[in-house]
PDB file of N, CA and C in Angstrom:
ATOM      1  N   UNK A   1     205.005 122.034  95.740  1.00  0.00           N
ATOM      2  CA  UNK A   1     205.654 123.289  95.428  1.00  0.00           C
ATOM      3  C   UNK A   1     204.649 124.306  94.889  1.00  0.00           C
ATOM      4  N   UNK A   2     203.491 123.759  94.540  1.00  0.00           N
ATOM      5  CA  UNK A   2     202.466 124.802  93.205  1.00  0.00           C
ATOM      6  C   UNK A   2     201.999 125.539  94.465  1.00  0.00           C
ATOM      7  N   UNK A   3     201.482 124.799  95.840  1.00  0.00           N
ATOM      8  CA  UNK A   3     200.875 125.281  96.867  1.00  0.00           C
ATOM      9  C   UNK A   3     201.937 126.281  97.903  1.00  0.00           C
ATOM     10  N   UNK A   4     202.989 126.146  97.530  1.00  0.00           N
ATOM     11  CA  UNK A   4     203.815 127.162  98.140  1.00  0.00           C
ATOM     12  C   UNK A   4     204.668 128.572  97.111  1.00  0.00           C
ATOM     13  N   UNK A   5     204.103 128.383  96.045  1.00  0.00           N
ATOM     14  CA  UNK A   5     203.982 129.221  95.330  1.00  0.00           C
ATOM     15  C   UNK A   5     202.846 130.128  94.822  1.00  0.00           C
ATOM     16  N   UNK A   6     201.567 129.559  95.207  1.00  0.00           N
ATOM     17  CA  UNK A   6     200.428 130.145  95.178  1.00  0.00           C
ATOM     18  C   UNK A   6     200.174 130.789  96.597  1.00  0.00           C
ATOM     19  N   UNK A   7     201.118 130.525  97.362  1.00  0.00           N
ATOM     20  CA  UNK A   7     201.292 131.186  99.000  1.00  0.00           C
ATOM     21  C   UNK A   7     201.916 132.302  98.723  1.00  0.00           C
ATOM     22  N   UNK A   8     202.770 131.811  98.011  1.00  0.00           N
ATOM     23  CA  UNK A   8     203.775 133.296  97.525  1.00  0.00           C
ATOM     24  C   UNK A   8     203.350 134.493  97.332  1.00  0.00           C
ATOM     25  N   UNK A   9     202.319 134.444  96.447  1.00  0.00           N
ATOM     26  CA  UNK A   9     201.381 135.256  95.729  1.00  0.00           C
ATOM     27  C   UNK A   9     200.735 135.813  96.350  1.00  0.00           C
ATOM     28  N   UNK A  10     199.789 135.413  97.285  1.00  0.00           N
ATOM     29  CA  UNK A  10     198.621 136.282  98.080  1.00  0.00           C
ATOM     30  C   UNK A  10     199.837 136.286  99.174  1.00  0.00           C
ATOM     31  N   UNK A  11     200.534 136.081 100.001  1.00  0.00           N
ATOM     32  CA  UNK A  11     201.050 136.819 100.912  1.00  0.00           C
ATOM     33  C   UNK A  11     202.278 138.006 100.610  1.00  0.00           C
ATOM     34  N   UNK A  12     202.594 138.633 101.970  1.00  0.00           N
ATOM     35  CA  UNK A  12     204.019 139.457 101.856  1.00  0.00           C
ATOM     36  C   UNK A  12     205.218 138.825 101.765  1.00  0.00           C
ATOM     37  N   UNK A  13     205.108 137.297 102.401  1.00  0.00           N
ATOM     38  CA  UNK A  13     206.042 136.688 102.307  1.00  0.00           C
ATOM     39  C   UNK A  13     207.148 136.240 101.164  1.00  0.00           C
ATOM     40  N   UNK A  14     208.088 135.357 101.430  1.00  0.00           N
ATOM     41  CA  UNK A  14     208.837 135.286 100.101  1.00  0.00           C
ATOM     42  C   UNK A  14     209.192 133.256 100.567  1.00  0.00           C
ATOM     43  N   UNK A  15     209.579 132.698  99.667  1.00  0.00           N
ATOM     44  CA  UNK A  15     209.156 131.498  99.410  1.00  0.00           C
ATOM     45  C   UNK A  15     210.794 131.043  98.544  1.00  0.00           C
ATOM     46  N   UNK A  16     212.190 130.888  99.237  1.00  0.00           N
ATOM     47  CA  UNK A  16     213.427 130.592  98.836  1.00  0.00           C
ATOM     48  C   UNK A  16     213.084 128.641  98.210  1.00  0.00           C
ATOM     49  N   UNK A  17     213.488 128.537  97.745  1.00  0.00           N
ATOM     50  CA  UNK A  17     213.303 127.409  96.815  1.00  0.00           C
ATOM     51  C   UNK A  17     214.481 126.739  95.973  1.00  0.00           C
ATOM     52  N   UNK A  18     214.903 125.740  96.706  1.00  0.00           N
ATOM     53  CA  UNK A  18     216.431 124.854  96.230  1.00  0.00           C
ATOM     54  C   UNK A  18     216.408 123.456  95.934  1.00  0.00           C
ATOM     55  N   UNK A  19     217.344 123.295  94.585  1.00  0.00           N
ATOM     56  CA  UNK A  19     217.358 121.828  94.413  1.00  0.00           C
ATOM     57  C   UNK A  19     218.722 122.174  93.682  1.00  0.00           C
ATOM     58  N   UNK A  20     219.498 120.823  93.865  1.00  0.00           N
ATOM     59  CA  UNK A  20     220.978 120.384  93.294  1.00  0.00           C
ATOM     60  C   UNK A  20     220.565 120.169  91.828  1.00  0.00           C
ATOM     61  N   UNK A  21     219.600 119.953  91.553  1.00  0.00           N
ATOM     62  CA  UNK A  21     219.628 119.525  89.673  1.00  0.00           C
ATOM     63  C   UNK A  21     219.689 121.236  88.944  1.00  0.00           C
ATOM     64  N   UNK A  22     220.430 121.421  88.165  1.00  0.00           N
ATOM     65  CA  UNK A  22     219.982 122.476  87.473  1.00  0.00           C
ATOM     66  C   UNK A  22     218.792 122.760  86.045  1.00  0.00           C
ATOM     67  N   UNK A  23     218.454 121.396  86.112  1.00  0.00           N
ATOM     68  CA  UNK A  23     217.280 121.082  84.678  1.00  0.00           C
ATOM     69  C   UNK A  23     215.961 121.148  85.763  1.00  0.00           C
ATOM     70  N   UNK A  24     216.416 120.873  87.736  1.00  0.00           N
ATOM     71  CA  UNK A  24     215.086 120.994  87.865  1.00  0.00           C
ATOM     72  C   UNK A  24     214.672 122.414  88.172  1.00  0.00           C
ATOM     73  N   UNK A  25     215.734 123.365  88.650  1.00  0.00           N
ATOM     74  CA  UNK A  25     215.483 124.615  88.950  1.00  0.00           C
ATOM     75  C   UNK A  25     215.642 125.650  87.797  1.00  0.00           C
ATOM     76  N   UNK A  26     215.447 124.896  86.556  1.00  0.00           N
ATOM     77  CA  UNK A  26     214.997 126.420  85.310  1.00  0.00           C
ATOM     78  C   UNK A  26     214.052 125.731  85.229  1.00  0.00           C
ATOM     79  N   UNK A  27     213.274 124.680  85.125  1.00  0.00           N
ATOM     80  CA  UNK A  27     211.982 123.909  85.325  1.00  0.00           C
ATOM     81  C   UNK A  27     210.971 124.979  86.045  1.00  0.00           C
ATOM     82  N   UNK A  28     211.557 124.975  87.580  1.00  0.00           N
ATOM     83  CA  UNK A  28     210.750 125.324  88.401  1.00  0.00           C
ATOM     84  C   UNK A  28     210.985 127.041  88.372  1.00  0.00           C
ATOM     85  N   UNK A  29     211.925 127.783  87.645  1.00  0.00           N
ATOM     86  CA  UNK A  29     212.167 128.940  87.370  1.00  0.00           C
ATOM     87  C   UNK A  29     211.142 129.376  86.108  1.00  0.00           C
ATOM     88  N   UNK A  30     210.784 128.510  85.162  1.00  0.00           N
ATOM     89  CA  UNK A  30     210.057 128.078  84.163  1.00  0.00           C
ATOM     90  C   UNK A  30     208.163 128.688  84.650  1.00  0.00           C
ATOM     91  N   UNK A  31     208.021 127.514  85.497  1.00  0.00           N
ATOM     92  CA  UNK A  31     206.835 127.291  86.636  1.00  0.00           C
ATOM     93  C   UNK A  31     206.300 128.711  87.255  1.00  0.00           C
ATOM     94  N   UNK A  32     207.457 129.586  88.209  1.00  0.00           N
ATOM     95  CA  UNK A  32     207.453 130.492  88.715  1.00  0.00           C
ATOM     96  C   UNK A  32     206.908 131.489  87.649  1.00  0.00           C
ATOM     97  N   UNK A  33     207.380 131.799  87.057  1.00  0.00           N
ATOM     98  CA  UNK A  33     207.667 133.175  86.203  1.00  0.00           C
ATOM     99  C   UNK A  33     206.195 132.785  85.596  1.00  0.00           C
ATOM    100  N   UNK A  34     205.835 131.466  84.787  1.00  0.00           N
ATOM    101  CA  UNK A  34     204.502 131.568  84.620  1.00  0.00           C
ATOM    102  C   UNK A  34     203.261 131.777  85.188  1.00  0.00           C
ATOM    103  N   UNK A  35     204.003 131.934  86.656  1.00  0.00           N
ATOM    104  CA  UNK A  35     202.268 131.752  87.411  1.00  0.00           C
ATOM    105  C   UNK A  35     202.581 133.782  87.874  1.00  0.00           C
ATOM    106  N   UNK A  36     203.596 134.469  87.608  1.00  0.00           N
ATOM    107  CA  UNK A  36     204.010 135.585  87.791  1.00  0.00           C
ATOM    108  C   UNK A  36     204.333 136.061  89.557  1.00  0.00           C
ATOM    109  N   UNK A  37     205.193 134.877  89.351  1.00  0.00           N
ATOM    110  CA  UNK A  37     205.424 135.238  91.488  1.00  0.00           C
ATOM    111  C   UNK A  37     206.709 135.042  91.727  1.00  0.00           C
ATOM    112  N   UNK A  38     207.741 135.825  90.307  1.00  0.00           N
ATOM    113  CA  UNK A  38     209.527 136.348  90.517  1.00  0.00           C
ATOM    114  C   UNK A  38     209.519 136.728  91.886  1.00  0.00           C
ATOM    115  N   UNK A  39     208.974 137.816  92.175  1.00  0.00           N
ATOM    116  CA  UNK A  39     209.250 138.296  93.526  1.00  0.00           C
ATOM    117  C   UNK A  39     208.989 138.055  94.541  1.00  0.00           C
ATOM    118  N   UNK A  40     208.180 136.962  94.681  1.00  0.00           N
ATOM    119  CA  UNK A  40     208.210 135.927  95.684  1.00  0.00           C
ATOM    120  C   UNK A  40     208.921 134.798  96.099  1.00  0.00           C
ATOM    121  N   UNK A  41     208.983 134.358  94.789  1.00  0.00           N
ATOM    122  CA  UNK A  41     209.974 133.262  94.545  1.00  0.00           C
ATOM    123  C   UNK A  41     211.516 133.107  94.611  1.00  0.00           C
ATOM    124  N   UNK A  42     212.245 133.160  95.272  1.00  0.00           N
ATOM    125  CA  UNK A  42     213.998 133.103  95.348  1.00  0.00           C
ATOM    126  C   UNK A  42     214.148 131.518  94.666  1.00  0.00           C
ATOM    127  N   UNK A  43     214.711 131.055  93.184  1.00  0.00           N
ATOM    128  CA  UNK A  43     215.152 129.963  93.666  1.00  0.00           C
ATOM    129  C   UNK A  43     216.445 129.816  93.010  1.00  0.00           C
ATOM    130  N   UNK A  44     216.940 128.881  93.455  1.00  0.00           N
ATOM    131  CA  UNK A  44     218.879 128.754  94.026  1.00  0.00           C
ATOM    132  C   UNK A  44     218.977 127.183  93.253  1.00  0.00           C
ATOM    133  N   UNK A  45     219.772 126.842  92.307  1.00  0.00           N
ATOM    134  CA  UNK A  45     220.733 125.896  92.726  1.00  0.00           C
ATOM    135  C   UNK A  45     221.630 125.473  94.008  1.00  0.00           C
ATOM    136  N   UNK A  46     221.404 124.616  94.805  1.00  0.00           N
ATOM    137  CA  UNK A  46     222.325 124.644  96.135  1.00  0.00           C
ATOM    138  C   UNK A  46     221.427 123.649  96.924  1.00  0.00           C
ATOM    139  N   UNK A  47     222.502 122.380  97.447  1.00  0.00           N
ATOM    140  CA  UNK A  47     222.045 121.400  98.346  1.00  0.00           C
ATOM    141  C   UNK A  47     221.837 122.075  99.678  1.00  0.00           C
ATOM    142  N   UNK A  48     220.349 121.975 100.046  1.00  0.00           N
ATOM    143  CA  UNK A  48     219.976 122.302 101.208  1.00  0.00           C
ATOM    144  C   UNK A  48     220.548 121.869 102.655  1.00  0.00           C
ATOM    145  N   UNK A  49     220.993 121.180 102.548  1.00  0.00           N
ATOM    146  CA  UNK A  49     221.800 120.429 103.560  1.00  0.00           C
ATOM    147  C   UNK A  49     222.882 120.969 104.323  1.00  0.00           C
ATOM    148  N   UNK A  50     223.667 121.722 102.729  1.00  0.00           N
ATOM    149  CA  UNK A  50     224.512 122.470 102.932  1.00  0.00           C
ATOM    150  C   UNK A  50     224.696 124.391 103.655  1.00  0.00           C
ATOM    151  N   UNK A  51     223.198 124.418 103.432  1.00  0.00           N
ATOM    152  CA  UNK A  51     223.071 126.124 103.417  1.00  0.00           C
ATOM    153  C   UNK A  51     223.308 126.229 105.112  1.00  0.00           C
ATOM    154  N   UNK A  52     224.135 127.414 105.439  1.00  0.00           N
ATOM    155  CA  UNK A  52     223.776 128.196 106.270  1.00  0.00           C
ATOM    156  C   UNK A  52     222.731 128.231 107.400  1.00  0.00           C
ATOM    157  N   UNK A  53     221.835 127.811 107.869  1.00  0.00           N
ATOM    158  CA  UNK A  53     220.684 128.543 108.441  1.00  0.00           C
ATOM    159  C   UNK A  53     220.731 129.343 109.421  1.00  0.00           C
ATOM    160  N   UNK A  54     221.496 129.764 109.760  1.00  0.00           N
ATOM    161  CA  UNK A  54     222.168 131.334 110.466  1.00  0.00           C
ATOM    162  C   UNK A  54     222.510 132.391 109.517  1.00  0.00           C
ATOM    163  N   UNK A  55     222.357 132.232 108.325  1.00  0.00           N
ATOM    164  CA  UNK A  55     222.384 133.219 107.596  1.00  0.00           C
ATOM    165  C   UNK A  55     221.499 134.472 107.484  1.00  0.00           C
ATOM    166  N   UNK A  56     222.008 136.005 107.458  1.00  0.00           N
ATOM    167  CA  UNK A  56     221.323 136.927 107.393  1.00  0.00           C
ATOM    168  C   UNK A  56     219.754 136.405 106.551  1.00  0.00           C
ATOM    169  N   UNK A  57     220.263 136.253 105.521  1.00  0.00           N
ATOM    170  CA  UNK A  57     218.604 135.941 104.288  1.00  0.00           C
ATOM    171  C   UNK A  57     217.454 135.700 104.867  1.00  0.00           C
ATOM    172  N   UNK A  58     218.038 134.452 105.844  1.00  0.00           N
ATOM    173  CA  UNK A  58     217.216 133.021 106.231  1.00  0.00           C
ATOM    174  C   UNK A  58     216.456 133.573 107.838  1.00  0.00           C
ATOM    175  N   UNK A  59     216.779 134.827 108.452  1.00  0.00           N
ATOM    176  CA  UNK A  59     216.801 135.481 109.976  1.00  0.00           C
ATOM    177  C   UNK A  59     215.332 135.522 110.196  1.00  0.00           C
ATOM    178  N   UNK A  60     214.291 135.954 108.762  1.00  0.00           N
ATOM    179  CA  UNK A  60     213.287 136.183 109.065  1.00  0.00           C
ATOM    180  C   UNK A  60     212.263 134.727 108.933  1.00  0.00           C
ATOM    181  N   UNK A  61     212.668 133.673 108.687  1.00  0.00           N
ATOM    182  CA  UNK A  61     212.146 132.412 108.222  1.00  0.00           C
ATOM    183  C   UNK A  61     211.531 131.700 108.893  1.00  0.00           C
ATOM    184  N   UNK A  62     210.227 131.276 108.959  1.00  0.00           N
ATOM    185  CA  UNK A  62     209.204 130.553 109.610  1.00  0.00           C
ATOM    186  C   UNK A  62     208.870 129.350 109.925  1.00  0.00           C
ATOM    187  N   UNK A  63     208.911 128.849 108.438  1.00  0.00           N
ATOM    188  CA  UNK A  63     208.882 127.446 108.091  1.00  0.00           C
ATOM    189  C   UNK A  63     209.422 127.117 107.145  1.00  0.00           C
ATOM    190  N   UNK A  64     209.987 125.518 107.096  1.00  0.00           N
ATOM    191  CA  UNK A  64     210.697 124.807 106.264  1.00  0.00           C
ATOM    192  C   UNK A  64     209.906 123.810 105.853  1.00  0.00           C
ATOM    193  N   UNK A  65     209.755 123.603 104.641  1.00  0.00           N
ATOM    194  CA  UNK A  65     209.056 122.364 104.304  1.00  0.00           C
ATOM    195  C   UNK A  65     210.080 121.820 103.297  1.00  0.00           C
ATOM    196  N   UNK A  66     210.322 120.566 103.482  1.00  0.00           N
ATOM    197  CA  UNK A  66     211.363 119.533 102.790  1.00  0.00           C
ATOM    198  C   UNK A  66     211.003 118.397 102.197  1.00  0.00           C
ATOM    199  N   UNK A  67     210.807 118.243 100.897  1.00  0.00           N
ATOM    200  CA  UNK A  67     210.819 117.618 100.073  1.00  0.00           C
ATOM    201  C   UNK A  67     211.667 116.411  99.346  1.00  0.00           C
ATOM    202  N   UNK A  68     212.135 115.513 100.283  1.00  0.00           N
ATOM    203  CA  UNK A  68     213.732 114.511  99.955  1.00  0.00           C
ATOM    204  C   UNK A  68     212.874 113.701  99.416  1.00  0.00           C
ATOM    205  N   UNK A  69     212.946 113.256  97.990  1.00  0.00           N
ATOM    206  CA  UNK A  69     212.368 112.679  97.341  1.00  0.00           C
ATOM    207  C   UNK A  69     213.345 111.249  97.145  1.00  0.00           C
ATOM    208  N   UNK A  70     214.629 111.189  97.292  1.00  0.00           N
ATOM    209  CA  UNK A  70     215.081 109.983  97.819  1.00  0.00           C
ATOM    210  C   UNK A  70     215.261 109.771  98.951  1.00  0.00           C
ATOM    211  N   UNK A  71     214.899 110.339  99.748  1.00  0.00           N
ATOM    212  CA  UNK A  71     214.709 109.473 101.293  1.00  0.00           C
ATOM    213  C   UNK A  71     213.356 108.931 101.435  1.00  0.00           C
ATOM    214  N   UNK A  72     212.348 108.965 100.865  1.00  0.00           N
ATOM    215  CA  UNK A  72     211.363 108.587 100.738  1.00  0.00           C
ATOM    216  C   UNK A  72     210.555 108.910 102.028  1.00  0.00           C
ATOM    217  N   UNK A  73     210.899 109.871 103.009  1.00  0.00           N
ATOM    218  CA  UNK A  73     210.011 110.633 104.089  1.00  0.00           C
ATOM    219  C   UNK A  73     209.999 112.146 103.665  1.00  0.00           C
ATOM    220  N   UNK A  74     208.846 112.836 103.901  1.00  0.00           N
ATOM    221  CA  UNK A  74     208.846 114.150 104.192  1.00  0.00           C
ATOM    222  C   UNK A  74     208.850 114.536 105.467  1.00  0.00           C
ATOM    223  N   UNK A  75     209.385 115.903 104.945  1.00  0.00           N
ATOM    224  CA  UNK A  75     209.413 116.500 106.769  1.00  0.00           C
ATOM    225  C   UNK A  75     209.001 118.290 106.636  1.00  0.00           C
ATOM    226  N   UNK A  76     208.392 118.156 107.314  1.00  0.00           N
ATOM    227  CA  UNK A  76     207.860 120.102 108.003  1.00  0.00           C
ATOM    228  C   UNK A  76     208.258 120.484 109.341  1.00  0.00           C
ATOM    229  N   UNK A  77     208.655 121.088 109.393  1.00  0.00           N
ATOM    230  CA  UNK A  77     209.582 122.037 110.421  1.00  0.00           C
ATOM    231  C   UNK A  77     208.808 123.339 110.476  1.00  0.00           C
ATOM    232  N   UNK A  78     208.048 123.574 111.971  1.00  0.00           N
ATOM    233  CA  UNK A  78     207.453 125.261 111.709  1.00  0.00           C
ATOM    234  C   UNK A  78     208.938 126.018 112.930  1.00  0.00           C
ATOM    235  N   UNK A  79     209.436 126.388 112.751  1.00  0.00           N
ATOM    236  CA  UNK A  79     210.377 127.407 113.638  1.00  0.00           C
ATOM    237  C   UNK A  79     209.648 127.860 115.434  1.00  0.00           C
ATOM    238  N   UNK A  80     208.306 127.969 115.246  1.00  0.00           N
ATOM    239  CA  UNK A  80     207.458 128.138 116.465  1.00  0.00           C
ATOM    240  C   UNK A  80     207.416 126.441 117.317  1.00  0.00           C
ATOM    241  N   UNK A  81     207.992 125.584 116.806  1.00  0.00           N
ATOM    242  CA  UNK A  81     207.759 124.762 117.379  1.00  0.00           C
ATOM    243  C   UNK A  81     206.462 123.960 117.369  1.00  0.00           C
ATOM    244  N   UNK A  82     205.454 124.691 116.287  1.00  0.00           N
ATOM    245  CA  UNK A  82     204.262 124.210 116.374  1.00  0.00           C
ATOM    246  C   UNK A  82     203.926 123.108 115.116  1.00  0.00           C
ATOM    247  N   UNK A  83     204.975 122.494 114.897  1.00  0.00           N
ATOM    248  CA  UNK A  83     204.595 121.782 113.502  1.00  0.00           C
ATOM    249  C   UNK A  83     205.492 120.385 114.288  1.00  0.00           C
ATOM    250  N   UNK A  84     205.316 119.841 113.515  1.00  0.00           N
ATOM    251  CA  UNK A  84     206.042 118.159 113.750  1.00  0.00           C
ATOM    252  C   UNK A  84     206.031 117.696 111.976  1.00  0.00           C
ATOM    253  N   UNK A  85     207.009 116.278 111.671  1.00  0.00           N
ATOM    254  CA  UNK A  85     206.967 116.120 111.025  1.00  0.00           C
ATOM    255  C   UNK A  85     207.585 114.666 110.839  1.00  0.00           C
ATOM    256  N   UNK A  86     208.142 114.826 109.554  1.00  0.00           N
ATOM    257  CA  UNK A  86     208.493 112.910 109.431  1.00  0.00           C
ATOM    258  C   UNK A  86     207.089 112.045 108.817  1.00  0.00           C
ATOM    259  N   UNK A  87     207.908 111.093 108.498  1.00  0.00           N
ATOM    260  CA  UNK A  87     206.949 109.791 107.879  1.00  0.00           C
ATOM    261  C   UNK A  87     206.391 110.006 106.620  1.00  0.00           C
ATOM    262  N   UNK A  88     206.788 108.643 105.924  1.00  0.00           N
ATOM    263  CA  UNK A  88     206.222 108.894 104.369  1.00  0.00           C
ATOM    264  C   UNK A  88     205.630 109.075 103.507  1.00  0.00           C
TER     265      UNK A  88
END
């Protein structure tokens, strides 16, 4: 997450950021605000699973990087088709 928040920063981009715990997202609201990248940073209480991804917000969005820390695989998703992902 530090590396997609330090992305935040030097680019134009913006960097939406979700987890179901609410102790972990004032944590990571905590994190944000200290490294000074509010306006990069969107982050949400809300199971990802659940969101939208046809949503207006989400229209301009590139890449997904997913973090399931109990499934014990990661996965990256680039939208161009140019990424692959899976495995632990």
């Amino acid at each position: 997450a530090e590396g997609a928040v330090g992305a935040g920063k030097r680019r134009s981009g913006r960097v939406f950021a979700f987890d179901v715990d609410e102790a972990r997202v004032q944590r990571l609201r905590a994190t944000v605000a200290a490294m000074g990248a509010e306006t990069r940073v969107a982050t949400e209480r809300a199971d990802f699973a659940q969101l939208d991804g046809g949503a207006a917000r989400f229209s301009r969005v590139r890449c997904v990087v997913l973090d399931p820390s109990c499934s014990g695989s990661g996965t990256t998703f680039f939208a161009d088709g140019g990424g692959g992902g899976g495995g632990g």
